[in-house]
Protein backbone atom coordinates (compact mmCIF):
# COMPACT_ATOMS: atom_id res chain seq x y z
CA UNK A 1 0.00 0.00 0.00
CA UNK A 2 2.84 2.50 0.74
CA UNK A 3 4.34 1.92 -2.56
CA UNK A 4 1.36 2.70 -3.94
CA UNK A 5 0.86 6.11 -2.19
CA UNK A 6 3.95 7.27 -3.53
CA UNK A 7 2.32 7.27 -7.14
CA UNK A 8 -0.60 8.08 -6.60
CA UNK A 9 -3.32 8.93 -3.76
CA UNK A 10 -4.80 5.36 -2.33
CA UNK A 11 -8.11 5.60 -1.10
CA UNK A 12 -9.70 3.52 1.84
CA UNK A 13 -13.10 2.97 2.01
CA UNK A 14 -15.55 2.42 4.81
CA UNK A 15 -18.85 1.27 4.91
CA UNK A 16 -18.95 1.78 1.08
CA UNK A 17 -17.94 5.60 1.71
CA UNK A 18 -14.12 6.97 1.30
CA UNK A 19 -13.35 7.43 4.99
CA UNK A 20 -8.75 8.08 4.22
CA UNK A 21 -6.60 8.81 1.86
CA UNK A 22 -3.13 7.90 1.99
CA UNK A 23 -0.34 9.95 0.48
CA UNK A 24 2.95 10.14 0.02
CA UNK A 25 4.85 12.31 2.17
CA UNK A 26 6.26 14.43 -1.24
CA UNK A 27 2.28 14.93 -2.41
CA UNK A 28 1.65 15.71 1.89
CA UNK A 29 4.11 18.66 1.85
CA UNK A 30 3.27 20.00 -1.10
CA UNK A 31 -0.67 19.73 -0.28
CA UNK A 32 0.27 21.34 3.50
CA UNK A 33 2.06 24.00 1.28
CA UNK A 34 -0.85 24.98 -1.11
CA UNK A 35 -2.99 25.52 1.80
CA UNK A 36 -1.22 28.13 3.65
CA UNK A 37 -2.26 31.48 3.23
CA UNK A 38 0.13 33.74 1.57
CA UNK A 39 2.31 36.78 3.30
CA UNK A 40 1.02 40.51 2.26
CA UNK A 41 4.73 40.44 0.56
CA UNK A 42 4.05 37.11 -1.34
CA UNK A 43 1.04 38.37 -3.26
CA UNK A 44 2.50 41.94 -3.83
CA UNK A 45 5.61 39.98 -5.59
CA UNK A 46 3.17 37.74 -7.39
CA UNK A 47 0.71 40.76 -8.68
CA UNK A 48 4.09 43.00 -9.58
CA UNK A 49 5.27 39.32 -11.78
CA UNK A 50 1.70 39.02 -13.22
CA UNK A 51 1.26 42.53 -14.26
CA UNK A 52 5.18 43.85 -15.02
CA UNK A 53 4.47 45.03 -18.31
CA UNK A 54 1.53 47.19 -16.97
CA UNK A 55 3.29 48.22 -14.11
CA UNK A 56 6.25 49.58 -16.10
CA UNK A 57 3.88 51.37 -18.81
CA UNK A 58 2.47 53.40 -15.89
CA UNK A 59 5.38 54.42 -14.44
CA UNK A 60 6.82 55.58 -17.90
CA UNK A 61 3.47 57.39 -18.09
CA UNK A 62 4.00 59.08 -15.31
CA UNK A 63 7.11 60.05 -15.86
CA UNK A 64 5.96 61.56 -19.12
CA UNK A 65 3.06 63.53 -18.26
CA UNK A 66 2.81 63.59 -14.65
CA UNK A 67 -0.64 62.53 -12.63
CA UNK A 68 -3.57 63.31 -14.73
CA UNK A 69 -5.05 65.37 -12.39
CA UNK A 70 -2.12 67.97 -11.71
CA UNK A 71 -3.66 70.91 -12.80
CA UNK A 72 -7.11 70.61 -11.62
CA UNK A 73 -7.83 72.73 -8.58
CA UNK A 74 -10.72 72.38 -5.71
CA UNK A 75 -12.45 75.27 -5.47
């Protein structure tokens, strides 16, 4: 059965219902892994990967021109 788990998830049944699964300790880690929620700096990194190119057209942009809304006044 161990052997098994290290290829793929075994599952044991109960009463006609899947009541375990066994895993291997490689497929356990990486499971434990996925479900941890991520740091505030771990999605910043991941959303300034993702969107680079977009990131990098704004800043030129803004470099450019400025903030679109330099000249507007409250009055």
């Amino acid at each position: 059965m161990c052997t098994h788990a290290k290829t793929e998830p075994v599952f044991v049944e109960k009463d006609g219902r899947i009541d375990t699964v066994i895993v291997s300790a490689k497929q356990f880690e990486a499971l434990k892994f996925a479900g941890q929620p991520k740091t505030l700096a771990q999605r910043k990194r991941a959303f300034e990967q993702t969107h680079k190119a977009w990131i990098d057209a704004q800043k030129t942009r803004f470099e450019k021109s400025g903030l679109w809304c330099d000249d507007q006044r409250v009055w």
